[in-house]
Protein backbone atom coordinates (compact mmCIF):
# COMPACT_ATOMS: atom_id res chain seq x y z
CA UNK A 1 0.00 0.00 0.00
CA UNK A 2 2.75 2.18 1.01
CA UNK A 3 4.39 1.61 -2.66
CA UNK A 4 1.41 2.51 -4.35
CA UNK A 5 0.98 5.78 -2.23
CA UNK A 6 4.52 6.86 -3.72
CA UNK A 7 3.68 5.91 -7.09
CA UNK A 8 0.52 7.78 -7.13
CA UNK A 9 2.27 11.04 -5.44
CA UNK A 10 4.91 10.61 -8.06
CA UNK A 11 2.48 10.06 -10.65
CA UNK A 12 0.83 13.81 -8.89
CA UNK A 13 4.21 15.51 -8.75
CA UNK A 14 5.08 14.49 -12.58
CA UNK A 15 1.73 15.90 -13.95
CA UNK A 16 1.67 18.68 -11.72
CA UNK A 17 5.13 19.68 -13.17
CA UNK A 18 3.82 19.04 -16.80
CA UNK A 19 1.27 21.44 -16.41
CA UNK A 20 3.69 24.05 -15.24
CA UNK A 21 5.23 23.39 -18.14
CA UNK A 22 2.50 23.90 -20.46
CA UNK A 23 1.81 27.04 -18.72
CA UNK A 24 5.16 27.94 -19.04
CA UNK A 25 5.32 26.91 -23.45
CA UNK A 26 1.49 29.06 -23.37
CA UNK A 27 2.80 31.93 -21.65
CA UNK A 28 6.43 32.62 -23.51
CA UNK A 29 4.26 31.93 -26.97
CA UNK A 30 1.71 34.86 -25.43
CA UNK A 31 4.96 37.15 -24.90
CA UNK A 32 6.94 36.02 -28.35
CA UNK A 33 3.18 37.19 -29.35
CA UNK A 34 3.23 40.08 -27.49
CA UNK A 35 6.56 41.26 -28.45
CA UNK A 36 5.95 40.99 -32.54
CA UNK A 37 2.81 42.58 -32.04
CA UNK A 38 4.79 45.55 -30.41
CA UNK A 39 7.42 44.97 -32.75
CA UNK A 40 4.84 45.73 -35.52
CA UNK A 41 3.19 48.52 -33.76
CA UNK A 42 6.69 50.35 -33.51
CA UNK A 43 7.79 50.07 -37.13
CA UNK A 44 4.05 51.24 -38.24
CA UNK A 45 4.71 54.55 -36.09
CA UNK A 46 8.22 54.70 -37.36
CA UNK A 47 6.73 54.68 -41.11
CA UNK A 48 4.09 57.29 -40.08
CA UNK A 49 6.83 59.39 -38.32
CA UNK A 50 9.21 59.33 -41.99
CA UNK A 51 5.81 60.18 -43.91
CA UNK A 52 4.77 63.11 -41.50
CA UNK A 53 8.46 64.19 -41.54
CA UNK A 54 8.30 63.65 -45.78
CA UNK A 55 5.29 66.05 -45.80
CA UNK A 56 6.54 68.83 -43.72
CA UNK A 57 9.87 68.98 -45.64
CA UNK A 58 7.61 69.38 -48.89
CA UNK A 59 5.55 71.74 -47.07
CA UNK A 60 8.69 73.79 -46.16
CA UNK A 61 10.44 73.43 -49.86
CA UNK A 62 6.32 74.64 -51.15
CA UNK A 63 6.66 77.30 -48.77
CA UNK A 64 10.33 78.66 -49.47
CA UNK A 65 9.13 79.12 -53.06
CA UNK A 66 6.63 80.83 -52.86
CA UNK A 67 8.65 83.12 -50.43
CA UNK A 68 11.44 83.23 -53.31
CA UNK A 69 8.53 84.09 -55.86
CA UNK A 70 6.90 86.62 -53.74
CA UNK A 71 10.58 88.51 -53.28
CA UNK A 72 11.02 88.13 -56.86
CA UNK A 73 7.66 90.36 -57.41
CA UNK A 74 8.62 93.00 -54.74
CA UNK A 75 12.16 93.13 -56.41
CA UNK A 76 10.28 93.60 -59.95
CA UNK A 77 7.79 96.43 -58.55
CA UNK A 78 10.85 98.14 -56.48
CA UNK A 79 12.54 98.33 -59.67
């Protein structure tokens, strides 16, 4: 009797540990998860940072010509 009291708390401890395990497998897949999700997040904001940064800079080159154009009219009426 005593035997088969060992074997079934070994039999316990063994799937208790598997468990852990599986818990353990679940939760690093959740993170890997987690982390490409973030990943993705972070390279989508780093593409909408170059295209707001793309825009200004033609925004500025739009507005530094018509700047040059407008001096070139003053120059031609002061003259």
């Amino acid at each position: 009797m005593s035997e088969d009291r060992l074997v079934l708390k070994d039999r316990l401890v063994l799937e208790s540990k598997l468990v852990l395990e599986e818990r353990l497998i679940s939760e690093d897949r959740l993170m890997s998860e987690d982390r490409l999700v973030l990943e993705d997040k972070l390279v989508l904001e780093e593409r909408l940072i170059s295209e707001d940064k793309l825009a200004l800079e033609d925004k500025l080159v739009s507005e530094d010509k018509l700047v040059s154009e407008d001096k070139l009219v003053l120059d031609d009426r002061l003259m």
